[in-house]
Protein backbone atom coordinates (compact mmCIF):
# COMPACT_ATOMS: atom_id res chain seq x y z
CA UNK A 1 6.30 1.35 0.27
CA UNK A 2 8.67 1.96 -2.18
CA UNK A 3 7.02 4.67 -4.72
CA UNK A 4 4.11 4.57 -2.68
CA UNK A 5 5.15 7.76 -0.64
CA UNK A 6 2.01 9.26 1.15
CA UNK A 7 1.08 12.58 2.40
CA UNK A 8 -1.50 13.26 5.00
CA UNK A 9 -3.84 15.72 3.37
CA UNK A 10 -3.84 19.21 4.58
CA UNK A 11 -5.66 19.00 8.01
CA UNK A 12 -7.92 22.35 8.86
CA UNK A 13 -7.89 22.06 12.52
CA UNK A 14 -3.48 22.78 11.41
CA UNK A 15 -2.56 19.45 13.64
CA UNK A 16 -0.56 16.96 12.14
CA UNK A 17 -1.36 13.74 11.50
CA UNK A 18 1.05 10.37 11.17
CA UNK A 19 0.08 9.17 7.78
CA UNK A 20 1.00 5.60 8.37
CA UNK A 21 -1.17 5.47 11.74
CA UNK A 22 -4.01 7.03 10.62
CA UNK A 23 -4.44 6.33 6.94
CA UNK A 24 -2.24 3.15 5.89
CA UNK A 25 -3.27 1.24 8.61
CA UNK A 26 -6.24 1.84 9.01
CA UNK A 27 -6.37 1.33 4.44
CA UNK A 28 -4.93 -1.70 5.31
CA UNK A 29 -6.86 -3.43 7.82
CA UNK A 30 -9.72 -2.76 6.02
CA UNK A 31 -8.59 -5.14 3.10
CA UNK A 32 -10.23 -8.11 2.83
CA UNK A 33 -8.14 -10.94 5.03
CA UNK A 34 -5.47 -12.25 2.22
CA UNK A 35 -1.75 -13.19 1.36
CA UNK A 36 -1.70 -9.46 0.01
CA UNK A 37 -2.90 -8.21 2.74
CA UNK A 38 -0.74 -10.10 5.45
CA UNK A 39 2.38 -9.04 2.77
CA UNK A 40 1.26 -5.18 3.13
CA UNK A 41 0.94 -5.14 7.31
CA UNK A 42 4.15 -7.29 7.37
CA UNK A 43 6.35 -4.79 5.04
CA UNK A 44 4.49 -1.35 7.05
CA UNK A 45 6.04 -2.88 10.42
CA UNK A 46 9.30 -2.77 8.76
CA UNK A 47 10.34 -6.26 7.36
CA UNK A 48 12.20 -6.64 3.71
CA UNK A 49 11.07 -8.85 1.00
CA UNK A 50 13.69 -11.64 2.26
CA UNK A 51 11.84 -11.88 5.65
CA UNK A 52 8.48 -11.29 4.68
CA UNK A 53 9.15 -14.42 2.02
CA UNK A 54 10.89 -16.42 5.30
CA UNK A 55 8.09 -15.37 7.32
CA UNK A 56 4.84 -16.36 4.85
CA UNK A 57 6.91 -19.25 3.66
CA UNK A 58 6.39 -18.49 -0.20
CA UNK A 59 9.24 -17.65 -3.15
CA UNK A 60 10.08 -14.13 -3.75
CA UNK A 61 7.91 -13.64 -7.00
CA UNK A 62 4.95 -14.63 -5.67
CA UNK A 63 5.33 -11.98 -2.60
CA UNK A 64 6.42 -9.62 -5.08
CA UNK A 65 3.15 -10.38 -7.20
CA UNK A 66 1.17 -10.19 -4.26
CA UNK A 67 2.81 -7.07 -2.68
CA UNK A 68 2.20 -4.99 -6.15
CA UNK A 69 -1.78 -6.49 -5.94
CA UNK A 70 -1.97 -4.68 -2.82
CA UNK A 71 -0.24 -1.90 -3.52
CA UNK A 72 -2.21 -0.99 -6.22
CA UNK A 73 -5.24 -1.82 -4.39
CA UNK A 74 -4.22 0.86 -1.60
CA UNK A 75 -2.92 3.48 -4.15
CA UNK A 76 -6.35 3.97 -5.38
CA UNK A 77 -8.29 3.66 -2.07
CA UNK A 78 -5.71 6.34 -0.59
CA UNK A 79 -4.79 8.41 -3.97
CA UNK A 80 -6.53 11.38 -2.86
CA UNK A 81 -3.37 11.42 -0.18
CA UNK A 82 -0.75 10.71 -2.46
CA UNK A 83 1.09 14.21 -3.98
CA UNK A 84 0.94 14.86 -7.90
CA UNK A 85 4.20 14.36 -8.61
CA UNK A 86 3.89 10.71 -6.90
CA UNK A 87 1.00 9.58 -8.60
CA UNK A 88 0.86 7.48 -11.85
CA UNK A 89 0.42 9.19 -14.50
CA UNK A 90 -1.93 6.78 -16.72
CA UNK A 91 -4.84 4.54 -15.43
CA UNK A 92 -5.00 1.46 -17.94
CA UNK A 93 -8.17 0.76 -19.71
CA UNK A 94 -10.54 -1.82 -18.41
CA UNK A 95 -10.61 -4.79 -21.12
CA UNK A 96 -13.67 -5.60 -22.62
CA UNK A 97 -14.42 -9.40 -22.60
């Protein structure tokens, strides 16, 4: 997931856990049913932006548009997971309309 990179948090009972099976998935599936989240599940089993365009049948911007939606969405659901030096370092600043 590109800069995404996530690490399990520290578990106390010292077993390891598969971040991917038991947070991003789980993040995931518990997105509400959308383009973003079909273009999340589809790139975590593996495929590359030229596939998962093929696959959805929409251009390349608008996967990438919808890919960085989700993304972000999942970044701040799982940011307590992601290390430091991987997270961003400014929030923006809700607009006021």
């Amino acid at each position: 997931m590109g800069d995404t990179t996530l690490v399990a948090a520290p578990d106390p009972r010292g077993e390891d856990i598969d971040p991917l099976k038991k947070l991003v998935r789980p993040a995931i599936e518990a997105m509400p049913l959308s383009r973003r989240r079909t273009v999340v599940q589809l790139q975590s089993q593996g495929l590359d932006d030229a596939q998962i365009s093929e696959v959805l049948g929409i251009a390349p911007d608008r996967m990438h548009r919808d890919r960085y939606a989700a993304v972000s969405e999942l970044r701040s659901e799982l940011g307590t997971f992601i290390r430091d030096g991987h997270r961003k370092k400014t929030r923006r600043a809700k607009k006021d309309r």
